[in-house]
C-alpha atoms as a PDB file:
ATOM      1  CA  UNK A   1       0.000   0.000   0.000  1.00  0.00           C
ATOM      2  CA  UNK A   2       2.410   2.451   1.243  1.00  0.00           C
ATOM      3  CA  UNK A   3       5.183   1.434  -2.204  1.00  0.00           C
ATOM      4  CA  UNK A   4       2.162   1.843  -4.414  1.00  0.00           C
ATOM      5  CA  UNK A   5       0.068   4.808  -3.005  1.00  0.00           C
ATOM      6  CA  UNK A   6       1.372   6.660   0.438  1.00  0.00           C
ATOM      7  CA  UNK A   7       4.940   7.583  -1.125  1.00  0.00           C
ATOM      8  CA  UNK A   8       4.097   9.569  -4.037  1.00  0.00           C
ATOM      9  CA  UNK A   9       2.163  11.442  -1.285  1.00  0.00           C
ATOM     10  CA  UNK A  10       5.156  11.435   0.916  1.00  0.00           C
ATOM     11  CA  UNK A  11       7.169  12.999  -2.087  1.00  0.00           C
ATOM     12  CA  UNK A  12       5.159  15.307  -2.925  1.00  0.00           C
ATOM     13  CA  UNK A  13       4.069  16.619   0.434  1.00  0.00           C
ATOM     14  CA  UNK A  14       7.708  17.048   1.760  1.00  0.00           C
ATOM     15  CA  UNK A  15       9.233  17.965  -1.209  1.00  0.00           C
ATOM     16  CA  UNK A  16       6.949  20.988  -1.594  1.00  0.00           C
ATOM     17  CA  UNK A  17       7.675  21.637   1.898  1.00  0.00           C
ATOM     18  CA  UNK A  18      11.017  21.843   1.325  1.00  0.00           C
ATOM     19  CA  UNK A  19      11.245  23.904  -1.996  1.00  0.00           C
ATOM     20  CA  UNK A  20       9.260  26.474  -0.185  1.00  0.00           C
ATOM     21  CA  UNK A  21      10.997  26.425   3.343  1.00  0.00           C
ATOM     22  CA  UNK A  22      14.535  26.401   1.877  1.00  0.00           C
ATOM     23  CA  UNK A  23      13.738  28.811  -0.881  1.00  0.00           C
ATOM     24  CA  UNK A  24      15.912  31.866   0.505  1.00  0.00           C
ATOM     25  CA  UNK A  25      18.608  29.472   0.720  1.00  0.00           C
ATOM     26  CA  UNK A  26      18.568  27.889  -2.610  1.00  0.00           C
ATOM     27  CA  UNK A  27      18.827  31.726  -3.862  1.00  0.00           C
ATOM     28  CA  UNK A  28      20.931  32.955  -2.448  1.00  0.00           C
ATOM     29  CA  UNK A  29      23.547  29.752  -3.953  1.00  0.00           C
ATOM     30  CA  UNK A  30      22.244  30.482  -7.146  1.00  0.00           C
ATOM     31  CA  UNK A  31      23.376  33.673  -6.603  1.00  0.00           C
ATOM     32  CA  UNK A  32      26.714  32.667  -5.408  1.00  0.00           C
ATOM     33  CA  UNK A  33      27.287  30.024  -7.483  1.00  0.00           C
ATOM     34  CA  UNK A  34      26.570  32.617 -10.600  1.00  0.00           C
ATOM     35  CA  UNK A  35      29.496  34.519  -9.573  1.00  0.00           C
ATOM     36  CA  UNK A  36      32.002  31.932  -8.382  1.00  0.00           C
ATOM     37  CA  UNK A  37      30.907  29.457 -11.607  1.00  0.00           C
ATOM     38  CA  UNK A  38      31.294  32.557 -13.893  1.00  0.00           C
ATOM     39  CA  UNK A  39      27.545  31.352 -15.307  1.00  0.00           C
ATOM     40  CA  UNK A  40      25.091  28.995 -14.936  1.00  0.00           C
ATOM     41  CA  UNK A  41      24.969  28.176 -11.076  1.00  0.00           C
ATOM     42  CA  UNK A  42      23.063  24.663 -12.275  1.00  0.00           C
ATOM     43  CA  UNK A  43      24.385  21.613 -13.538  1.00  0.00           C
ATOM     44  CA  UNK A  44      21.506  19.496 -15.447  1.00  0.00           C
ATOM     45  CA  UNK A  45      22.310  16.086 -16.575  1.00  0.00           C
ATOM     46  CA  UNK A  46      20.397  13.507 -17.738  1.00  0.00           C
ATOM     47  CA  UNK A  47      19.521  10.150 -15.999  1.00  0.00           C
ATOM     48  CA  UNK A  48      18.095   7.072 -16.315  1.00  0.00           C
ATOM     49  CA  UNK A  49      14.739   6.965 -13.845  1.00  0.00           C
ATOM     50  CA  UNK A  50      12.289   4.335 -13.646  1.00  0.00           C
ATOM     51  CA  UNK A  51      11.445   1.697 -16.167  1.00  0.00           C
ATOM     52  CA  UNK A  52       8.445   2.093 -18.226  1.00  0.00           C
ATOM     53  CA  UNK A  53       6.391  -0.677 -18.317  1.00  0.00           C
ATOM     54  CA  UNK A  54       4.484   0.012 -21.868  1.00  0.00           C
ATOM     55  CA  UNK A  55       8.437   0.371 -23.683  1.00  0.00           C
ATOM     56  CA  UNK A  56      10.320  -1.904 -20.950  1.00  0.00           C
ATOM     57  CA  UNK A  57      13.068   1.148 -21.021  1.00  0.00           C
ATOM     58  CA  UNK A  58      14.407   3.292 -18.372  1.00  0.00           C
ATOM     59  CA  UNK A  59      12.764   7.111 -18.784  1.00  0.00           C
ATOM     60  CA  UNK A  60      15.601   9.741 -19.458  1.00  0.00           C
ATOM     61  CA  UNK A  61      15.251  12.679 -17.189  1.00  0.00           C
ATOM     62  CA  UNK A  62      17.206  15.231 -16.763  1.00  0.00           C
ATOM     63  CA  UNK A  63      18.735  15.603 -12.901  1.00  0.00           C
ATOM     64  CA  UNK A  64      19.143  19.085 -11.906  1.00  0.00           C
ATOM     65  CA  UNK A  65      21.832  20.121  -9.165  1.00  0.00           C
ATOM     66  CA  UNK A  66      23.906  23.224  -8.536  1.00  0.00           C
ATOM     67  CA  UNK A  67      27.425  23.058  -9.970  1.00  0.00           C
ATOM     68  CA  UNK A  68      30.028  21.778  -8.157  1.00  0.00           C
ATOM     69  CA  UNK A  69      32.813  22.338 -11.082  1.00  0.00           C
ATOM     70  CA  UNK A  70      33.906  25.000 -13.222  1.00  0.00           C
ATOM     71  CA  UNK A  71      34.634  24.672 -17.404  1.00  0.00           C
ATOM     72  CA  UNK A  72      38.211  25.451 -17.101  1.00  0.00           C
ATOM     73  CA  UNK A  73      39.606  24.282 -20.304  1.00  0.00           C
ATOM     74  CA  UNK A  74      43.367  23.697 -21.586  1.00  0.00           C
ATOM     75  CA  UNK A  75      44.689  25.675 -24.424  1.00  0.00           C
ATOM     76  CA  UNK A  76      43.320  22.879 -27.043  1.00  0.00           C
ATOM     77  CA  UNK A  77      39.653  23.712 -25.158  1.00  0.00           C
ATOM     78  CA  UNK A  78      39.520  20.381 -23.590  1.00  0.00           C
ATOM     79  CA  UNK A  79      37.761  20.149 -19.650  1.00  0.00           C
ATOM     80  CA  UNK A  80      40.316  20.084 -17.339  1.00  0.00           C
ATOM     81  CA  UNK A  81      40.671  16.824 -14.864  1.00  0.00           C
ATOM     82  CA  UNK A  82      38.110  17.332 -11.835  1.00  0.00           C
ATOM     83  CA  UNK A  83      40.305  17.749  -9.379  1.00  0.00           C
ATOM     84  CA  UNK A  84      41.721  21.086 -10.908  1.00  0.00           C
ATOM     85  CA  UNK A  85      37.857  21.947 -11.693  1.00  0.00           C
ATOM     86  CA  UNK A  86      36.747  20.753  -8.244  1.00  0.00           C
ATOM     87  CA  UNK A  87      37.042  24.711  -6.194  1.00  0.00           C
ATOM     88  CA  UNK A  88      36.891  25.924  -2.776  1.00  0.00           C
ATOM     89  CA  UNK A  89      32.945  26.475  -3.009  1.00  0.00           C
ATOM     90  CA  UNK A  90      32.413  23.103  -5.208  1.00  0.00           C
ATOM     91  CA  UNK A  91      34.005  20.886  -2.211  1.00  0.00           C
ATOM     92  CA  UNK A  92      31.452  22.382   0.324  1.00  0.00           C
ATOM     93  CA  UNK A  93      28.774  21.950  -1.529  1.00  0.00           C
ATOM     94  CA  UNK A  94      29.472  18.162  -2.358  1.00  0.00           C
ATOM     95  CA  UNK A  95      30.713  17.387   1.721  1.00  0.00           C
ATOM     96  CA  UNK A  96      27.622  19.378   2.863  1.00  0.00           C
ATOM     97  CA  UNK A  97      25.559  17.759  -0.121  1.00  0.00           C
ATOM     98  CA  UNK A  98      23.670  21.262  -0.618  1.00  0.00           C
ATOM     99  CA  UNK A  99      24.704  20.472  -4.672  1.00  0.00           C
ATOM    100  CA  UNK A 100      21.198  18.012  -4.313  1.00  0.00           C
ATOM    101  CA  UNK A 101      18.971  20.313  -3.079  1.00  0.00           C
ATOM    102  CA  UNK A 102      17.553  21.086  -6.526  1.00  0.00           C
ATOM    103  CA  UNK A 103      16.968  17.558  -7.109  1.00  0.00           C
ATOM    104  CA  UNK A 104      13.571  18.570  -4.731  1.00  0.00           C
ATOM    105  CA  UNK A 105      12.624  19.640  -8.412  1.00  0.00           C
ATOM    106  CA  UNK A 106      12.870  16.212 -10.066  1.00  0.00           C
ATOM    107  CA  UNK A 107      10.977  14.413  -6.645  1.00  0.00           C
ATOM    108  CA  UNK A 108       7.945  16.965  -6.843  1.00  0.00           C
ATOM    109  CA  UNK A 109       7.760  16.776 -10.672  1.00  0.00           C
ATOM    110  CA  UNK A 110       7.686  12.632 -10.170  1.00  0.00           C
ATOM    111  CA  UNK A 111      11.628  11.893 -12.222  1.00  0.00           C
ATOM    112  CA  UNK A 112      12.761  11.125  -8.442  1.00  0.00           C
ATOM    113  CA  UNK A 113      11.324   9.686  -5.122  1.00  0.00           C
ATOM    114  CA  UNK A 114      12.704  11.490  -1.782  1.00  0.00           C
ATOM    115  CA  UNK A 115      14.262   7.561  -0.599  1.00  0.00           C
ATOM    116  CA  UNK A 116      15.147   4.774  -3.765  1.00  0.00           C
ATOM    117  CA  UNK A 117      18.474   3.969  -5.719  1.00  0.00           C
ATOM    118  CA  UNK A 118      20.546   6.692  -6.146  1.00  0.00           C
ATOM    119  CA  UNK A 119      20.252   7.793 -10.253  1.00  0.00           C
ATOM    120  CA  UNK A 120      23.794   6.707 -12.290  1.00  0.00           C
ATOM    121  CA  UNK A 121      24.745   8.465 -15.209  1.00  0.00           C
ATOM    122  CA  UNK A 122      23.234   6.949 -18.620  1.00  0.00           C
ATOM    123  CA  UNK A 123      26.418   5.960 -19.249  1.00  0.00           C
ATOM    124  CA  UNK A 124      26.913   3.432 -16.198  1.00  0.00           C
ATOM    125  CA  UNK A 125      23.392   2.189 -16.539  1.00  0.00           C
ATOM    126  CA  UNK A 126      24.523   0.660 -19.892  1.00  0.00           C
ATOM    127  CA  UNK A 127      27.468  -1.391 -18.115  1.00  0.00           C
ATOM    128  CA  UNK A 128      24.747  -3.092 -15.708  1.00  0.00           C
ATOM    129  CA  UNK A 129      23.365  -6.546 -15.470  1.00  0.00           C
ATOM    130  CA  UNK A 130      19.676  -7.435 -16.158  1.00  0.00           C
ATOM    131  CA  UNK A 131      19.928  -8.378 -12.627  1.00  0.00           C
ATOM    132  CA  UNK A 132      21.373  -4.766 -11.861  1.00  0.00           C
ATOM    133  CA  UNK A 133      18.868  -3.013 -13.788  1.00  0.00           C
ATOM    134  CA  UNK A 134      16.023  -3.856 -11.520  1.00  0.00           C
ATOM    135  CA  UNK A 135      16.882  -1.001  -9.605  1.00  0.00           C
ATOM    136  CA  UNK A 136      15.100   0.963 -12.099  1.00  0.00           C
ATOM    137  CA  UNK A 137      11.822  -0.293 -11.322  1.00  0.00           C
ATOM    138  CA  UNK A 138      11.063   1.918  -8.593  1.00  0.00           C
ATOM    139  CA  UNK A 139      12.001   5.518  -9.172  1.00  0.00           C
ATOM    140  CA  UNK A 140      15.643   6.750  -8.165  1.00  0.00           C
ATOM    141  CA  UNK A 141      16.023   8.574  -4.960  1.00  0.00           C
ATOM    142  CA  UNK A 142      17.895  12.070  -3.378  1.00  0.00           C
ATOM    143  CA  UNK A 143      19.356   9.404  -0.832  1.00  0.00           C
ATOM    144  CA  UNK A 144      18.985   5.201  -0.870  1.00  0.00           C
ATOM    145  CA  UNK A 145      19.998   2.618   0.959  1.00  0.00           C
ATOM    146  CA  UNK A 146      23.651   2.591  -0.417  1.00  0.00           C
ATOM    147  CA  UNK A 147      24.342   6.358   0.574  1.00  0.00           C
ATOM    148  CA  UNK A 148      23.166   6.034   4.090  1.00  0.00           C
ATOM    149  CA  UNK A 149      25.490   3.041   4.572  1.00  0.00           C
ATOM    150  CA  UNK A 150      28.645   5.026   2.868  1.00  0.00           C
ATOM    151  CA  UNK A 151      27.436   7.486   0.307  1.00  0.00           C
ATOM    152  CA  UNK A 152      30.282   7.113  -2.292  1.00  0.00           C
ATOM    153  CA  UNK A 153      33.080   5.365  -0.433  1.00  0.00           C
ATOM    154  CA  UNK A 154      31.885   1.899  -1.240  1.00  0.00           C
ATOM    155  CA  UNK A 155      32.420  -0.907  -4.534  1.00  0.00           C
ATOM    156  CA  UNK A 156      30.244  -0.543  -7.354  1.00  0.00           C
ATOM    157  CA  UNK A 157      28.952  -4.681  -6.639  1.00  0.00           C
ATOM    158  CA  UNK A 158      28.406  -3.422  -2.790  1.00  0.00           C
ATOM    159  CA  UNK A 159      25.915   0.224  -4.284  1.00  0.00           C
ATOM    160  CA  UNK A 160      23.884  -2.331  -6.664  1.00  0.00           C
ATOM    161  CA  UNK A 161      23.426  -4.733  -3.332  1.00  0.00           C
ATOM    162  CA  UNK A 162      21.910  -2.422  -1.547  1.00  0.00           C
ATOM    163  CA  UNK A 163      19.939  -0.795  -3.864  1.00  0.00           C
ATOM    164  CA  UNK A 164      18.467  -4.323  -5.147  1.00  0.00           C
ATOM    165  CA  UNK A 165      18.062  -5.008  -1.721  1.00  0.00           C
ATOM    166  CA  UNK A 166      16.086  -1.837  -0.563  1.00  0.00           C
ATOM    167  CA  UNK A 167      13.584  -2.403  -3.411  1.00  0.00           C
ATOM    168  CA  UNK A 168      12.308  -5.699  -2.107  1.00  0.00           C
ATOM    169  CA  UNK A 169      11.295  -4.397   1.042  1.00  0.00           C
ATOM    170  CA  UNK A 170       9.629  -0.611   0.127  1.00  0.00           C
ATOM    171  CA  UNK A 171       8.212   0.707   3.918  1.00  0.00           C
ATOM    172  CA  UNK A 172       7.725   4.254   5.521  1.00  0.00           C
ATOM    173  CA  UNK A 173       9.251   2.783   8.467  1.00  0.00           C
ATOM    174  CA  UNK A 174      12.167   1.997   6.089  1.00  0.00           C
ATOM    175  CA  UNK A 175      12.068   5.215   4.476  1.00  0.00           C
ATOM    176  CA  UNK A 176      12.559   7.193   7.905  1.00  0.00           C
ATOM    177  CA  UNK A 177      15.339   5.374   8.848  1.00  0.00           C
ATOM    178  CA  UNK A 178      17.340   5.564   5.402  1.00  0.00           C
ATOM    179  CA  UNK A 179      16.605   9.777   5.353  1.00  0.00           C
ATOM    180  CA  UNK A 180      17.631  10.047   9.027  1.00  0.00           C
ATOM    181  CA  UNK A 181      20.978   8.197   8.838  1.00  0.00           C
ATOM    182  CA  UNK A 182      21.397  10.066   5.768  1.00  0.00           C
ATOM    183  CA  UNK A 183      21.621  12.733   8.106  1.00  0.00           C
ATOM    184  CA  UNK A 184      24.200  11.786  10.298  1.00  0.00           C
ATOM    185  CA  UNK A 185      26.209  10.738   7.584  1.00  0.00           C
ATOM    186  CA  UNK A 186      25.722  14.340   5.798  1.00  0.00           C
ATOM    187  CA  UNK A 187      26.650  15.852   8.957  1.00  0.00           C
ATOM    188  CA  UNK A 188      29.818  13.764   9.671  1.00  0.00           C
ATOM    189  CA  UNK A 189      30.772  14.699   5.968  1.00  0.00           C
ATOM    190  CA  UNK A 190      31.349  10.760   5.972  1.00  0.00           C
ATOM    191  CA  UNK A 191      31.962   8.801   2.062  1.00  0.00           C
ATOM    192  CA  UNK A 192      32.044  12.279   0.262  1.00  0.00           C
ATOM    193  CA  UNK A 193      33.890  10.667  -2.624  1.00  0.00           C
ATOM    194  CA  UNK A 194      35.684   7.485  -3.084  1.00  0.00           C
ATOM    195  CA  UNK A 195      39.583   7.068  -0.962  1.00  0.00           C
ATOM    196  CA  UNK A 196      42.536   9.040  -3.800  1.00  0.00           C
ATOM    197  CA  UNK A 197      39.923  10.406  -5.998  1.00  0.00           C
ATOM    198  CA  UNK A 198      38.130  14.002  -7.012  1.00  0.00           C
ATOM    199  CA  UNK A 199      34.786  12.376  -8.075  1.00  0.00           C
ATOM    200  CA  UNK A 200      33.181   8.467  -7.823  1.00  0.00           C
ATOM    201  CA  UNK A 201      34.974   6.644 -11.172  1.00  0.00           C
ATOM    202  CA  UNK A 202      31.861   5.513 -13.459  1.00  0.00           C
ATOM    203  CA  UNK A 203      31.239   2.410 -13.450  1.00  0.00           C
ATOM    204  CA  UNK A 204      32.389   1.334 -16.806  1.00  0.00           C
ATOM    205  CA  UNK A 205      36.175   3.259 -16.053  1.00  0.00           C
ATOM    206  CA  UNK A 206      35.312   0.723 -12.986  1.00  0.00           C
ATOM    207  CA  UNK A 207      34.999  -2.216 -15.378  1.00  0.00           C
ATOM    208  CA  UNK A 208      37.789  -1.415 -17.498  1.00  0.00           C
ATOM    209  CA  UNK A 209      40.293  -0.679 -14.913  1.00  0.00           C
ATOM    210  CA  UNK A 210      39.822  -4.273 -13.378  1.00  0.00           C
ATOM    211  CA  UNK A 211      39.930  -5.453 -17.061  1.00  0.00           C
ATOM    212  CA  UNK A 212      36.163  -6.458 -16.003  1.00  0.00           C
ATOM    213  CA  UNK A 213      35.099  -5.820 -19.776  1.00  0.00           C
ATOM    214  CA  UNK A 214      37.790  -4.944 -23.179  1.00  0.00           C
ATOM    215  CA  UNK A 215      38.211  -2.138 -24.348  1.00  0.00           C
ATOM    216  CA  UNK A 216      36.023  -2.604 -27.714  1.00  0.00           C
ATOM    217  CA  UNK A 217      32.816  -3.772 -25.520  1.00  0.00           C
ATOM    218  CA  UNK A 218      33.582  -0.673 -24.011  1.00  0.00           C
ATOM    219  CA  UNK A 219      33.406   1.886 -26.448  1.00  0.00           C
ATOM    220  CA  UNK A 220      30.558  -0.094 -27.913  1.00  0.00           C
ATOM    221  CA  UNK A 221      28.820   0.874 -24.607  1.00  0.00           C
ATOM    222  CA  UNK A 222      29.464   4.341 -24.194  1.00  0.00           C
ATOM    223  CA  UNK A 223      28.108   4.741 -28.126  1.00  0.00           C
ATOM    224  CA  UNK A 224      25.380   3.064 -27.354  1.00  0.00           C
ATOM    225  CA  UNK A 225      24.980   5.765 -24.026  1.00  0.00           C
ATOM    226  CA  UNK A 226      25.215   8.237 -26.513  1.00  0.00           C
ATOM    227  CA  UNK A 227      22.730   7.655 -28.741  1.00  0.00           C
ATOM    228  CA  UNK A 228      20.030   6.552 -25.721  1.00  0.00           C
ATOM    229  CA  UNK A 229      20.260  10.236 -24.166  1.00  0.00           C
ATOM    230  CA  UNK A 230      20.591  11.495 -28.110  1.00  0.00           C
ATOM    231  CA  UNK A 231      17.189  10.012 -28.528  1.00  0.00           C
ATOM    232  CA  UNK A 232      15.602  10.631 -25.108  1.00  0.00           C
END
């Protein structure tokens, strides 16, 4: 009752709730993030979200967030590495996790649920299982099972575990406790990003690196990521 009914409710009633209550706040980082980002303060990329049962395909949505990196670009124009693009003002916002607050967008529009799996990039989704997909079949979350038991600091094999096994057991109950300990992990700024690195490595860099898949299979896959958010 509560997976099929109550928690749209619960999105929509808290996420409202919190667009409104936290609306001086989430101006005045546009603001700042305008100035220090030299630009857009948002960073909107798109997502694979739930699986639609009349095309048995994940819906493409786009996630919005406020940017954590700058464009800073070599002298052949190329984005430089994300540690040299990661500033002062980008760190805080990713350790204090204020970069998600516009995902209350995406919950109260219906892309995202407040608790579920965290949304991957398109271009991980493509390097999952069958059996690894199935986290798509409930809508992705702001926080999930994974992130309140070590956000980012954690194996790709041990994120799809916990996400497969949050969606067997869907409860309010559940959904308490997973936002609350997201809290205390928030607060102790524990699992920011994975031990030695900037940013999480995607999850086909994961596969590569651990010569997990060759290097043909792929570039195969991140074509065929390509053309999936090309045709969104």
């Amino acid at each position: 009752m509560y997976e099929k009914f109550a928690k749209r409710i619960f999105d929509i009633v808290l996420s409202l709730i919190g667009l409104i209550v936290l609306s001086p706040v989430l101006l005045i980082f546009t603001v700042i993030g305008a100035i220090l980002m030299r630009g857009n303060p948002f960073f909107l990329q798109p997502r694979p979200g739930k699986i639609d049962p009349k095309t048995g395909r994940e819906k493409i949505f786009l996630l919005i967030k406020f940017r954590s990196m700058t464009d800073k670009r070599d002298e052949h124009g190329n984005l430089l590495p994300d540690d040299e693009r990661l500033n002062k003002y980008g760190e805080w916002l990713r350790s204090s996790s204020c970069d998600e607050l516009p995902e209350l967008l995406n919950i109260l529009i219906g892309d995202m649920s407040l608790v579920g799996p965290r949304p991957q990039l398109v271009r991980d989704m493509v390097f999952m299982t069958d059996a690894q997909r199935r986290r798509h079949s409930v809508l992705p979350g702001l926080t999930g099972l994974a992130q309140c038991n070590g956000r980012n600091n954690m194996s790709w094999e041990q994120k799809f575990a916990y996400d497969l096994k949050y969606i067997e057991n869907i409860t309010l109950w559940g959904d308490i406790k997973i936002l609350a300990k997201t809290a205390v992990k928030v607060f102790q700024k524990e699992g920011i990003s994975e031990d030695g690195r900037a940013t999480a490595l995607d999850f086909g860099d994961y596969l590569l690196e651990n010569e997990l898949v060759d290097f043909e299979a792929y570039l195969q896959r991140q074509n065929e990521a390509i053309d999936l958010i090309r045709g969104r």
